[in-house]
C-alpha atoms as a PDB file:
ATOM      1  CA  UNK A   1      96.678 137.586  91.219  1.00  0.00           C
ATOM      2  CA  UNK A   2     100.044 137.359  88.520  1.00  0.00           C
ATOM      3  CA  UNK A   3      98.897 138.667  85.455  1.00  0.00           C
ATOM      4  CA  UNK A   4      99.874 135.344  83.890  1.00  0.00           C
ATOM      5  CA  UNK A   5      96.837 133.768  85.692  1.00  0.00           C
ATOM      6  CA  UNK A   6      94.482 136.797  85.111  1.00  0.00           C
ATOM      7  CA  UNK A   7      95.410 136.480  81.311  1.00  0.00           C
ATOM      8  CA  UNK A   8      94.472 132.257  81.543  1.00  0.00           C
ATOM      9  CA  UNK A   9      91.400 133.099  83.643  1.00  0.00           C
ATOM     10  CA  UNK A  10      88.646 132.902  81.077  1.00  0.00           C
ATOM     11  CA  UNK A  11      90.661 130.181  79.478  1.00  0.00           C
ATOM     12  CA  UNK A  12      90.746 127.951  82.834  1.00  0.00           C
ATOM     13  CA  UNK A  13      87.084 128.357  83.306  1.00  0.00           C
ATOM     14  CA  UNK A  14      85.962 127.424  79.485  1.00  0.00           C
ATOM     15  CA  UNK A  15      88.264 124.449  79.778  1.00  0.00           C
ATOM     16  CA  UNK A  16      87.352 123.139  83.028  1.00  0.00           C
ATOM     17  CA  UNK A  17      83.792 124.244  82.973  1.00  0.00           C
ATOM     18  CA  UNK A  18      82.618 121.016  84.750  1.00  0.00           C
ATOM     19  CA  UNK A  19      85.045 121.896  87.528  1.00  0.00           C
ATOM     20  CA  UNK A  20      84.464 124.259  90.905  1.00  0.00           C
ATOM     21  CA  UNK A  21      87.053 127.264  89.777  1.00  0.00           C
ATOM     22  CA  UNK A  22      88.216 129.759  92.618  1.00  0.00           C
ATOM     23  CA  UNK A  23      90.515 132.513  92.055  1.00  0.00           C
ATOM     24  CA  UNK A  24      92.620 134.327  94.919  1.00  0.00           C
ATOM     25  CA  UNK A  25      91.362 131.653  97.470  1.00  0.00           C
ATOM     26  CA  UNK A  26      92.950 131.805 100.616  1.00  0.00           C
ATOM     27  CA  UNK A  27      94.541 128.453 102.227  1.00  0.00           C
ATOM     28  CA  UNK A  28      93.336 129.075 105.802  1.00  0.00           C
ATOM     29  CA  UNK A  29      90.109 127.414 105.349  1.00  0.00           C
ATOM     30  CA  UNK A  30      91.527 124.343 104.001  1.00  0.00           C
ATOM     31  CA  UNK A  31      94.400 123.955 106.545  1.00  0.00           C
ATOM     32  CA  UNK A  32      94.313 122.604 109.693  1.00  0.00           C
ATOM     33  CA  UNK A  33      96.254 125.821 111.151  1.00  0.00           C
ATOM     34  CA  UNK A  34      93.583 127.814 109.726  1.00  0.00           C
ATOM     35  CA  UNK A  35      96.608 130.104 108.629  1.00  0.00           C
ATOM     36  CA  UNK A  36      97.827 131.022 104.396  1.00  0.00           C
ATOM     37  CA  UNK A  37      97.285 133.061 101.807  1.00  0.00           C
ATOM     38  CA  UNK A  38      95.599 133.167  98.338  1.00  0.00           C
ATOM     39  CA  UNK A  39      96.569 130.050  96.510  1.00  0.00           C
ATOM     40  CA  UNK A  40      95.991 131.620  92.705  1.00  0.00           C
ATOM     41  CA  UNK A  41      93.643 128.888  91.565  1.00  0.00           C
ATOM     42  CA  UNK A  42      91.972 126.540  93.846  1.00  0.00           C
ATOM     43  CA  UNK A  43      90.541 123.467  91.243  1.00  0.00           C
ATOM     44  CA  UNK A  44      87.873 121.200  93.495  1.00  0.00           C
ATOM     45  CA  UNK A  45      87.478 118.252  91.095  1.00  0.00           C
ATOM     46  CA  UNK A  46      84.482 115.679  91.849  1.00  0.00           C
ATOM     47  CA  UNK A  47      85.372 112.745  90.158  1.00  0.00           C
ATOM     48  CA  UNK A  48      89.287 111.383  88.860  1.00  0.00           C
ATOM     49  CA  UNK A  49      87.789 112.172  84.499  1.00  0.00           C
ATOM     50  CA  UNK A  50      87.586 115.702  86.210  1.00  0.00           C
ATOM     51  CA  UNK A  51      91.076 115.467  87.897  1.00  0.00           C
ATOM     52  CA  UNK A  52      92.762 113.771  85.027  1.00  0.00           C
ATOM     53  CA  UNK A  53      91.253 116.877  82.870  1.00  0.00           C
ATOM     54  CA  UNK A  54      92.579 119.548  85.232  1.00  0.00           C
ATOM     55  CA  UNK A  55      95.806 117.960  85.345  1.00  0.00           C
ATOM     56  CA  UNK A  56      95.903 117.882  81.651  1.00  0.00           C
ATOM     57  CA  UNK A  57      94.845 121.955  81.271  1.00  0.00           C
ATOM     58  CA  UNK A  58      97.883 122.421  83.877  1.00  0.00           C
ATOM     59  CA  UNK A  59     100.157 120.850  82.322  1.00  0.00           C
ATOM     60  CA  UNK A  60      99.287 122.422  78.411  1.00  0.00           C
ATOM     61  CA  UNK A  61      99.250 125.874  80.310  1.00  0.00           C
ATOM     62  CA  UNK A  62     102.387 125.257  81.960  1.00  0.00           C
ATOM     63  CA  UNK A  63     101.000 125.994  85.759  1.00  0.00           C
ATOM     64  CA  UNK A  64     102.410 124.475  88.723  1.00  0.00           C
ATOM     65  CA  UNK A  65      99.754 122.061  90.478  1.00  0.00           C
ATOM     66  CA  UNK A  66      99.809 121.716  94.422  1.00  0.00           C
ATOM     67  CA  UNK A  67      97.605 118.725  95.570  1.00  0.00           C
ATOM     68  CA  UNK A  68      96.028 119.351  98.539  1.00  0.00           C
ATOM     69  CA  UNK A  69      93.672 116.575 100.666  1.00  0.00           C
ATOM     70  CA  UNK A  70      93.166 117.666 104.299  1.00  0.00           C
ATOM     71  CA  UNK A  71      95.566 120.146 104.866  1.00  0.00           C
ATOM     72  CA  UNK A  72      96.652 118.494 108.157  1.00  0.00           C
ATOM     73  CA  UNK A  73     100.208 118.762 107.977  1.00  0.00           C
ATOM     74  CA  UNK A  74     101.033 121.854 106.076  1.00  0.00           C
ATOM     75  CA  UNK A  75     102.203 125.292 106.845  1.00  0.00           C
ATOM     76  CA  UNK A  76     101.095 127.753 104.115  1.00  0.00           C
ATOM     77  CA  UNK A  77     103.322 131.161 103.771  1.00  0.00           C
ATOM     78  CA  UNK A  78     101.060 134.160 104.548  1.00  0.00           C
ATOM     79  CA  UNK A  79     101.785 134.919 100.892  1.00  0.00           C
ATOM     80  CA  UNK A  80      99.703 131.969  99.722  1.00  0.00           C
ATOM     81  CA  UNK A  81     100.449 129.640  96.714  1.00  0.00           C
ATOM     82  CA  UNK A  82     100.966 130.471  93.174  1.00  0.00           C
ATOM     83  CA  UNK A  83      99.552 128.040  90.572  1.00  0.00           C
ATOM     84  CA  UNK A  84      96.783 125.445  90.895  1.00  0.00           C
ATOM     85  CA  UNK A  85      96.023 123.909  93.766  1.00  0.00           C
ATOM     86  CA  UNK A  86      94.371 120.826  93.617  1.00  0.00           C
ATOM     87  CA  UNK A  87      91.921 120.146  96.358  1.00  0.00           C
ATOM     88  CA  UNK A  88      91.826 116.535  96.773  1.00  0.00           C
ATOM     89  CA  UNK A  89      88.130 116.007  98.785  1.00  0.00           C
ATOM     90  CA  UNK A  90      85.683 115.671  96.496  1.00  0.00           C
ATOM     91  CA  UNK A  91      86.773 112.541  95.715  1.00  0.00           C
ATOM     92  CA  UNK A  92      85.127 110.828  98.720  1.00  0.00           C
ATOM     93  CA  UNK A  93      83.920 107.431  97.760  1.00  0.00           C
ATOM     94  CA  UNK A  94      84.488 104.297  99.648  1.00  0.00           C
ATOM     95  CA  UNK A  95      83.647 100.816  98.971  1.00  0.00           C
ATOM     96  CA  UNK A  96      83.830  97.341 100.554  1.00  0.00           C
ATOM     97  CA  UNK A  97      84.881  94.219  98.392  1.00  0.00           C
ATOM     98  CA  UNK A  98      85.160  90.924 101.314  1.00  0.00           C
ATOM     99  CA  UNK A  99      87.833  92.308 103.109  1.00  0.00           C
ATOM    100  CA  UNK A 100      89.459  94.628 101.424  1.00  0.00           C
ATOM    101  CA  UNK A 101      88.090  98.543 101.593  1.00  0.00           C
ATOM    102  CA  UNK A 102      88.812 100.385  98.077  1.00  0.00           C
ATOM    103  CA  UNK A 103      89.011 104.148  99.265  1.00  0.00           C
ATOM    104  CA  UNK A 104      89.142 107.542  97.011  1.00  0.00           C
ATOM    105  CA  UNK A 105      92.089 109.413  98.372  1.00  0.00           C
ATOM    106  CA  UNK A 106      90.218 112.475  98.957  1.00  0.00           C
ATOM    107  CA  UNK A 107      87.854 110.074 101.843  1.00  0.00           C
ATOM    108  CA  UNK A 108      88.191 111.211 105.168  1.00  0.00           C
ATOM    109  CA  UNK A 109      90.075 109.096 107.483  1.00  0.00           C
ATOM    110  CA  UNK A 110      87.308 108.968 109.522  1.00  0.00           C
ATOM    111  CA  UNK A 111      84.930 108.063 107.133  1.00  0.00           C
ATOM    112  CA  UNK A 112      86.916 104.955 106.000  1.00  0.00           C
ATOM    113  CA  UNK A 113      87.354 103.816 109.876  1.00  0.00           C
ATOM    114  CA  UNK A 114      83.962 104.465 110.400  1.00  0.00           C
ATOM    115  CA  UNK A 115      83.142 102.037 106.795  1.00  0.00           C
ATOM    116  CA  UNK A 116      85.503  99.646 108.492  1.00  0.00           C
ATOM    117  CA  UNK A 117      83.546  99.144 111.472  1.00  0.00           C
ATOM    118  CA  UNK A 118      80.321  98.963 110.260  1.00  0.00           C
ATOM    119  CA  UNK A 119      81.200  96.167 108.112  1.00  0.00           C
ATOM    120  CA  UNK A 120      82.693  94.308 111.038  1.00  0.00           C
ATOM    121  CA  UNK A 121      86.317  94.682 109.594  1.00  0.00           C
ATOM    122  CA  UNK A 122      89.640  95.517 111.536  1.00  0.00           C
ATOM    123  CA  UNK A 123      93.107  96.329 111.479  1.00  0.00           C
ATOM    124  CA  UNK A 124      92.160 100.779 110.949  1.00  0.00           C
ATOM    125  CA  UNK A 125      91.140 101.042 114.574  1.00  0.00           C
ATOM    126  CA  UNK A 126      94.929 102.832 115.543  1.00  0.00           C
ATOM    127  CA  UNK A 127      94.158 105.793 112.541  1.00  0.00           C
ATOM    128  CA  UNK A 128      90.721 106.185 113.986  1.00  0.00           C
ATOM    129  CA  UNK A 129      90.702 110.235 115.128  1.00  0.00           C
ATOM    130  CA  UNK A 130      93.455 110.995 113.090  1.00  0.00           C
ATOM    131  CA  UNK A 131      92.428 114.099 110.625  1.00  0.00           C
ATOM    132  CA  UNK A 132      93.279 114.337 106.853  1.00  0.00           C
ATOM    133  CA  UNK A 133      92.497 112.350 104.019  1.00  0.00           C
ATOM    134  CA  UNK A 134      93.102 108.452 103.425  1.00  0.00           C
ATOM    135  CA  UNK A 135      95.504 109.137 100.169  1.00  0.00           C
ATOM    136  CA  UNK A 136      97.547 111.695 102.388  1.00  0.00           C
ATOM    137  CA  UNK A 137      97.718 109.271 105.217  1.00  0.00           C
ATOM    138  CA  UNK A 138      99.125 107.033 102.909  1.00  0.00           C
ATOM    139  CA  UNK A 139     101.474 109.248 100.952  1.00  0.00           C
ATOM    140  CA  UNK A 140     103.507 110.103 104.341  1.00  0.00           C
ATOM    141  CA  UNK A 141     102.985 106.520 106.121  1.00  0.00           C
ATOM    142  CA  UNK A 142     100.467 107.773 108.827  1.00  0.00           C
ATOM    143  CA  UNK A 143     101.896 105.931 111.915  1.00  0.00           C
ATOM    144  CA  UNK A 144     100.469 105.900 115.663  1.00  0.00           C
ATOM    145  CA  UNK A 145      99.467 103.560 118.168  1.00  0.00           C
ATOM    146  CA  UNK A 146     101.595 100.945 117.256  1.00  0.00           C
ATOM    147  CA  UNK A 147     100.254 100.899 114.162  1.00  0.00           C
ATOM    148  CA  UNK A 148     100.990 102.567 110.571  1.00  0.00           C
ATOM    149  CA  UNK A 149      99.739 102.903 106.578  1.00  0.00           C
ATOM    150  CA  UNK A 150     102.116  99.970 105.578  1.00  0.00           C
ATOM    151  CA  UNK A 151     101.055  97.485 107.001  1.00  0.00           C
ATOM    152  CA  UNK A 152      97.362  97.990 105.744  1.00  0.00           C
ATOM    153  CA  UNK A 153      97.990  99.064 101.822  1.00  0.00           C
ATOM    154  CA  UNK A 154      97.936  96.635  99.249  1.00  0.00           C
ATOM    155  CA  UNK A 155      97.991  98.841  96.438  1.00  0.00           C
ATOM    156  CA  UNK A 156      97.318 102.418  95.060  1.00  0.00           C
ATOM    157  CA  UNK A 157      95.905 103.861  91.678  1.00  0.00           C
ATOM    158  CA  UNK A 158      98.188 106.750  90.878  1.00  0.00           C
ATOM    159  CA  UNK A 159      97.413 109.410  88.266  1.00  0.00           C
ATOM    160  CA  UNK A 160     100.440 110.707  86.565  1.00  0.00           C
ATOM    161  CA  UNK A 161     100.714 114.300  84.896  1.00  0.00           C
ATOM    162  CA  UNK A 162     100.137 113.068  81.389  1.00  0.00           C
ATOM    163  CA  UNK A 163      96.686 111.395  82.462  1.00  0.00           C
ATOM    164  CA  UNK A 164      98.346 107.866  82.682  1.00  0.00           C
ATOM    165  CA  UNK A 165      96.349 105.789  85.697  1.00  0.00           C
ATOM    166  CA  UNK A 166      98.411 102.496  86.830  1.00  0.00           C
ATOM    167  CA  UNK A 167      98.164 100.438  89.757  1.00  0.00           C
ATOM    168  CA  UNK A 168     100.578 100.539  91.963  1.00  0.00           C
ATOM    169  CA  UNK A 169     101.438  97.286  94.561  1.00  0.00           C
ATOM    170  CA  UNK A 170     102.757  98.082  98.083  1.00  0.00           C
ATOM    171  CA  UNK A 171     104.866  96.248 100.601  1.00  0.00           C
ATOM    172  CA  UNK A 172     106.157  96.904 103.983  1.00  0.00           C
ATOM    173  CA  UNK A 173     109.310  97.102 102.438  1.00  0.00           C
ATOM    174  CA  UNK A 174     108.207 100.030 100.309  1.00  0.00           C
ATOM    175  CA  UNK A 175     108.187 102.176 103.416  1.00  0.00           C
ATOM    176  CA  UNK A 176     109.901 103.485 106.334  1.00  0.00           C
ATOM    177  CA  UNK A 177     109.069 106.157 109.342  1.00  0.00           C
ATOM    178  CA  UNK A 178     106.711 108.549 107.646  1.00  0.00           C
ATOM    179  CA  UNK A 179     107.779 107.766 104.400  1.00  0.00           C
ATOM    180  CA  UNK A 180     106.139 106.130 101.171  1.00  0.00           C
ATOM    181  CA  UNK A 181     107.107 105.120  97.951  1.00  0.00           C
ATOM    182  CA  UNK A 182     104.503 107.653  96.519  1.00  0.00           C
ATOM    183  CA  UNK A 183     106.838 110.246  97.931  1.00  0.00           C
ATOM    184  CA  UNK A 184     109.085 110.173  95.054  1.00  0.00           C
ATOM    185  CA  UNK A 185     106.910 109.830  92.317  1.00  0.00           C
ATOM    186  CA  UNK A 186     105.346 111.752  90.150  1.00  0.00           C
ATOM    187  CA  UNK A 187     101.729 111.718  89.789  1.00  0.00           C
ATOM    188  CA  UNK A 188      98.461 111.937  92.462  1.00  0.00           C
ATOM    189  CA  UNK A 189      97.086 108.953  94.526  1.00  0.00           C
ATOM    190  CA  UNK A 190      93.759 108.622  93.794  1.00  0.00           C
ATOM    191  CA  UNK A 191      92.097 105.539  95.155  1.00  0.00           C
ATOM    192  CA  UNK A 192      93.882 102.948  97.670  1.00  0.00           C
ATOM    193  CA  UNK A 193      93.089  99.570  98.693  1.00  0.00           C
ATOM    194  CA  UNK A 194      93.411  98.580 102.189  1.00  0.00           C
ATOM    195  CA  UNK A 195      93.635  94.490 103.430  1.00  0.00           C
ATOM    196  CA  UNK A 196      91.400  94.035 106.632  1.00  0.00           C
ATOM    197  CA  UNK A 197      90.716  91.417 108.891  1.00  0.00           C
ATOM    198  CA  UNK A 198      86.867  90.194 110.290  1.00  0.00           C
ATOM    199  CA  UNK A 199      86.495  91.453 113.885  1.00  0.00           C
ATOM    200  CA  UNK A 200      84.149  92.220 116.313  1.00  0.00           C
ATOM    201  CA  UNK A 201      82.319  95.106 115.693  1.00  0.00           C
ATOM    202  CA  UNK A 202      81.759  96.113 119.422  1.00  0.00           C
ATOM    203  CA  UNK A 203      85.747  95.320 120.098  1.00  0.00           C
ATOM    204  CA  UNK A 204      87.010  97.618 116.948  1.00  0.00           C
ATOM    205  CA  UNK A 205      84.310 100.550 117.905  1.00  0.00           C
ATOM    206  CA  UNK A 206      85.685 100.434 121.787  1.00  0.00           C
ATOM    207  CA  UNK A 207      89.582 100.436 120.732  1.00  0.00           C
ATOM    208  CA  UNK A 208      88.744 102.929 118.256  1.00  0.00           C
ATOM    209  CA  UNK A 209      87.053 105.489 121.051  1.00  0.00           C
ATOM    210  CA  UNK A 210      89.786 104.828 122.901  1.00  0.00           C
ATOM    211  CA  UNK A 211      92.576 106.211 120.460  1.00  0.00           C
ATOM    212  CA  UNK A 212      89.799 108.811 119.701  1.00  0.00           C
ATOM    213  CA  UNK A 213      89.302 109.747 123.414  1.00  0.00           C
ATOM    214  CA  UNK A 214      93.707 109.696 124.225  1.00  0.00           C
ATOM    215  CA  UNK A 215      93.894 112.519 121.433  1.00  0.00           C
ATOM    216  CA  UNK A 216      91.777 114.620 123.096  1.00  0.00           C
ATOM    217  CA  UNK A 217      93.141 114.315 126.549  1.00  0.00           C
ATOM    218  CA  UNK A 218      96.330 114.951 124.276  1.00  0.00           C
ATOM    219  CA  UNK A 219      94.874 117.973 123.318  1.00  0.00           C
ATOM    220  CA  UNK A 220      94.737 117.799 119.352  1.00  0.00           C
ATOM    221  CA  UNK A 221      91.480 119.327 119.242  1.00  0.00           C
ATOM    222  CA  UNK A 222      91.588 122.083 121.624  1.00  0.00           C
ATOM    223  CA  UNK A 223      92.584 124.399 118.985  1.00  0.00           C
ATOM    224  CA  UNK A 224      94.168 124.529 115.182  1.00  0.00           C
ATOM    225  CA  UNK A 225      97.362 122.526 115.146  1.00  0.00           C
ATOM    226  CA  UNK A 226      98.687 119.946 112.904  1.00  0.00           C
ATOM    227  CA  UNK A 227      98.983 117.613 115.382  1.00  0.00           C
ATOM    228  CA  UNK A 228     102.605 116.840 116.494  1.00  0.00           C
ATOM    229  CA  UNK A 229     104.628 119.315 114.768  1.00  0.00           C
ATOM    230  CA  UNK A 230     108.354 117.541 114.705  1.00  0.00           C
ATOM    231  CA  UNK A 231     108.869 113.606 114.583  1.00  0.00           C
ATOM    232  CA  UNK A 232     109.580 111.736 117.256  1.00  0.00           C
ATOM    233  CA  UNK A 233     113.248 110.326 117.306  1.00  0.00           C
ATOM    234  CA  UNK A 234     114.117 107.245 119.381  1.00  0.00           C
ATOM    235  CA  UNK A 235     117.220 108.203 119.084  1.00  0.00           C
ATOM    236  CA  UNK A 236     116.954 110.692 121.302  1.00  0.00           C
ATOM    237  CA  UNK A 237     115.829 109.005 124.287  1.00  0.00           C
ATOM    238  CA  UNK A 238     112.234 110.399 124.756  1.00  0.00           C
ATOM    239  CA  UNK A 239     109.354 112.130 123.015  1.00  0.00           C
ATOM    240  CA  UNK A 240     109.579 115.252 121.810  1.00  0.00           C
ATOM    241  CA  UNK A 241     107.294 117.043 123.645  1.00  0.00           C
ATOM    242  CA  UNK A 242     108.868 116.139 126.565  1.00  0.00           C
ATOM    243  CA  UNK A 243     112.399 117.436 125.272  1.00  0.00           C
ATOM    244  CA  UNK A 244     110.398 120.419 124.388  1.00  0.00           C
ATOM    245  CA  UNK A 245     109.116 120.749 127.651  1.00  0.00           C
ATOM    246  CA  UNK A 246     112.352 120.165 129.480  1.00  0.00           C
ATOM    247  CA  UNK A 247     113.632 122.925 127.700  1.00  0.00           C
ATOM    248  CA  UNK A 248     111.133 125.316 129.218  1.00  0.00           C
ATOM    249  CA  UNK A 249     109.438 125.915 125.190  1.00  0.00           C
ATOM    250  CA  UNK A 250     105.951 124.635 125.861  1.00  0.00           C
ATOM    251  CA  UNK A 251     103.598 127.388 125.996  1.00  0.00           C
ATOM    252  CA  UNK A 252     106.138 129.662 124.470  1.00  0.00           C
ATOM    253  CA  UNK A 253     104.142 132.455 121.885  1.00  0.00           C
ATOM    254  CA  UNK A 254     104.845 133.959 119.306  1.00  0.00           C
ATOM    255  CA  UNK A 255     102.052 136.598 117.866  1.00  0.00           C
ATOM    256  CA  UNK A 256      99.164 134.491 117.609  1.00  0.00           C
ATOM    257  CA  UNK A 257     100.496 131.155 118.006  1.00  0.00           C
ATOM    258  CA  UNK A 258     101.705 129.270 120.701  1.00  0.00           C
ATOM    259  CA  UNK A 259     103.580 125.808 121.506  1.00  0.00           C
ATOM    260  CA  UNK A 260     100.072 124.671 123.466  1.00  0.00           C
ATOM    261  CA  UNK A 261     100.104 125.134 127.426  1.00  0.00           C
ATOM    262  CA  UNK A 262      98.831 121.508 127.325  1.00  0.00           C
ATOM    263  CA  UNK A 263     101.518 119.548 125.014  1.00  0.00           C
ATOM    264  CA  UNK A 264     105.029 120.318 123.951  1.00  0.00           C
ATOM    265  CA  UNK A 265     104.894 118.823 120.604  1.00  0.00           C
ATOM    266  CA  UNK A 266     101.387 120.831 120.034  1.00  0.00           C
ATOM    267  CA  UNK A 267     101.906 123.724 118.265  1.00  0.00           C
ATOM    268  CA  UNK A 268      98.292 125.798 118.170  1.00  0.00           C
ATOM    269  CA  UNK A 269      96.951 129.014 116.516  1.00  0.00           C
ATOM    270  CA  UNK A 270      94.709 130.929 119.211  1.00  0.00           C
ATOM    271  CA  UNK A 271      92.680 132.552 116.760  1.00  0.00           C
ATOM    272  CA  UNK A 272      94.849 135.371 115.351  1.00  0.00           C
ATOM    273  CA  UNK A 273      97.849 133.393 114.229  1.00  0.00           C
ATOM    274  CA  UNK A 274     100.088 133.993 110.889  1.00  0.00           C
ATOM    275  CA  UNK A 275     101.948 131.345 109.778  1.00  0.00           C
ATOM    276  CA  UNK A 276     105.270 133.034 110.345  1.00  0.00           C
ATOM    277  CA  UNK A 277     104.232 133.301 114.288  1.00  0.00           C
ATOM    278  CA  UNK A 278     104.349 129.287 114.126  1.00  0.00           C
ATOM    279  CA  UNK A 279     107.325 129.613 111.662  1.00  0.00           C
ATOM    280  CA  UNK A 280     109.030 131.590 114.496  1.00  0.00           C
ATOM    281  CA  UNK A 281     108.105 128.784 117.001  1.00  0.00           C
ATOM    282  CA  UNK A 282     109.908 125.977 114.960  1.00  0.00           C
ATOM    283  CA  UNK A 283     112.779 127.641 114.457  1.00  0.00           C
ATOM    284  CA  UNK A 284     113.324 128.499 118.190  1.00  0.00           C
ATOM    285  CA  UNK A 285     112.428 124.813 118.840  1.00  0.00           C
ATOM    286  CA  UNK A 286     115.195 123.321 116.422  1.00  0.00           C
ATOM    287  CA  UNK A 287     117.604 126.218 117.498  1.00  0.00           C
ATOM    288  CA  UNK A 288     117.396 125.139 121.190  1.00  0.00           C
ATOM    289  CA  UNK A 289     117.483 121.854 120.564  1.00  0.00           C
ATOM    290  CA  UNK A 290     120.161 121.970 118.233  1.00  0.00           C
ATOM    291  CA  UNK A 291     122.150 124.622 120.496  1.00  0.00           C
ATOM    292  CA  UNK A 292     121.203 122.903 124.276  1.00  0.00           C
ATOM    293  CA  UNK A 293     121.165 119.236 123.414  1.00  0.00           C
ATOM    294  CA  UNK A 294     123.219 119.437 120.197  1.00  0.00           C
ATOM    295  CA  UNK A 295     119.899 117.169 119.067  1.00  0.00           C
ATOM    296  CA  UNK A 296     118.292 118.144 115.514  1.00  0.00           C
ATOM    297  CA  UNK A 297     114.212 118.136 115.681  1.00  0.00           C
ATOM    298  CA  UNK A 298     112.779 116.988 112.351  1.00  0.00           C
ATOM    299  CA  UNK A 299     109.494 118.692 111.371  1.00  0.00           C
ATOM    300  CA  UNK A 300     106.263 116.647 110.428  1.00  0.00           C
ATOM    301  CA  UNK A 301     104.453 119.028 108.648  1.00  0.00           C
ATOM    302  CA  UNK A 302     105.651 120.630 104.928  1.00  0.00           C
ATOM    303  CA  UNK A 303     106.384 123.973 104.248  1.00  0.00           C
ATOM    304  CA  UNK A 304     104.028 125.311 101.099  1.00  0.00           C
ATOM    305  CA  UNK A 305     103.903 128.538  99.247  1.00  0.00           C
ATOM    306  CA  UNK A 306     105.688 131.203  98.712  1.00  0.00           C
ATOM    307  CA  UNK A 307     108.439 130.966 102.022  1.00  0.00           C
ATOM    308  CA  UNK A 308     111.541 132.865 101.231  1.00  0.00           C
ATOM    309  CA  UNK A 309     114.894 131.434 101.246  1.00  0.00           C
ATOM    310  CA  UNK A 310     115.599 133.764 104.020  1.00  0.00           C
ATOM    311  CA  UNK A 311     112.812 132.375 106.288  1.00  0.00           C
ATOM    312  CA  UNK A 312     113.624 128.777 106.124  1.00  0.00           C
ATOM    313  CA  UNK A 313     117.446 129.228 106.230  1.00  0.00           C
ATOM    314  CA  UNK A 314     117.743 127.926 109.692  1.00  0.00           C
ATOM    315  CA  UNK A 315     116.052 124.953 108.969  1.00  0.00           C
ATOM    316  CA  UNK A 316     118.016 124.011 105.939  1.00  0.00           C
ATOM    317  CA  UNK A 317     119.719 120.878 107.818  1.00  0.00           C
ATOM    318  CA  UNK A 318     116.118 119.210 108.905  1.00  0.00           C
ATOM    319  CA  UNK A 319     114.298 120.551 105.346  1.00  0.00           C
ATOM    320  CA  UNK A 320     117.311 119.199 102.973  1.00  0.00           C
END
């Protein structure tokens, strides 16, 4: 731990007494790799008075703040995170007013289909299965099956660093291929309100086991990934698991991570992995992609932490 946060230590836990405190936690448990280090402070807030308050203690003791939901797109160095992070979760609560659903950002996906559904309302079935939180899904513009964020959000309550909340209104407009407005502001989503249509409720549970069922004939449970690592470019004339498995890369490994046996665009820890072992992978991916099909792959998922400048170097076209 710096000796800046071992000095703030007692500090941090008189000030946020109300809040879940952990010092030295390491990311892998809250990362869908299951790989990272020690993030210096881990804050768990339960309510947004409790995030607003550990926002404010950040900012008067001049840490850094991560926010962290699901941890479904994110490689964490090895050498963890220093500063706060926020973990986003514990904000969970989901409500239904006619046909709109009012979600906390920290809500599971999941949980907000599975709301959806019960109250005979449609339009989430496509992000059924899809892991992470409803805020993050917003903030990168969760698209799949024909379907993505934008065309569901109505609005957003966003909590800036200075403890200002303001509702924010959404259009399609607003967004583009996994991006969102939210991306370039400052501040942390922390409810979102969704527009819905009546359906069926037998029709929207069947179309929703059926995305749920494709993923894992995909694969994107079999083992920790993030899902599809890089972005799939039409440009490029087909998806990019299948470039990557034209070019002889699936099932490639590197220490304890592989690009999965099962799925090109899979990339998997096998129990043992560090994130520099899927580090290595992505760099060979955009390298022979880049070198064999003069094509440049475009990663999904964000690199977090403490990553060198020397270990992301060759990706400093697809990260600028």
């Amino acid at each position: 731990m710096p000796r800046k946060i071992k000095e703030l230590q007692q500090n941090i836990e008189r000030l946020l007494a109300a809040v879940e405190v952990r010092f030295d936690e390491p990311m892998s448990g809250f990362t869908s790799f299951q790989v990272g280090g020690p993030a210096d402070i881990l804050l768990i807030p339960r309510s947004v008075g409790e995030l607003s308050d550990c926002l404010t203690v950040c900012r008067q003791e001049g840490l850094d703040v991560f926010l962290l939901g699901g941890g479904t797109n994110l490689l964490v160095s090895d050498r963890g995170i220093r500063g706060v992070v926020l973990l986003l979760t514990g904000l969970a609560e989901v409500r239904v007013k006619g046909l709109q659903i009012i979600a906390s950002a920290g809500a599971s996906v999941e949980k907000v289909c599975e709301v959806a559904a019960d109250h005979g309302l449609s339009g989430m079935e496509f992000l059924y299965g899809l892991p992470g939180t409803i805020g993050g899904a917003l903030w990168m513009n969760a698209r799949c099956y024909g379907g993505e964020m934008s065309e569901l959000c109505v609005s957003a309550q966003l909590l800036t660093p200075n403890g200002e909340s303001r509702r924010i209104a959404t259009g399609q407009s607003d967004f583009s291929y996994k991006k969102s407005p939210f991306q370039l502001m400052d501040g942390c989503i922390t409810d979102v309100v969704l527009q819905l249509h009546k359906g069926e409720q037998q029709a929207i549970r069947a179309e929703m086991q059926q995305n749920y069922d494709d993923r894992v004939q995909k694969g994107h449970f079999q083992a920790p990934s993030a899902g599809s690592l890089f972005k799939n470019n039409r440009d490029f004339g087909a998806p990019t698991g299948k470039i990557l498995d034209e070019l002889g890369l699936r099932g490639r490994v590197s220490g304890g991570a592989a690009i999965a046996p099962f799925h090109g665009n899979i990339f998997i820890n096998n129990g043992s992995a560090k994130a520099v072992d899927i580090l290595d992978l992505i760099v060979l991916s955009v390298e022979t992609a880049r070198s064999k099909l003069n094509i440049l792959l475009e990663p999904e998922v964000r690199f977090v932490g403490e990553w060198s400048d020397e270990e992301l170097a060759p990706l400093a076209e697809v990260l600028s």
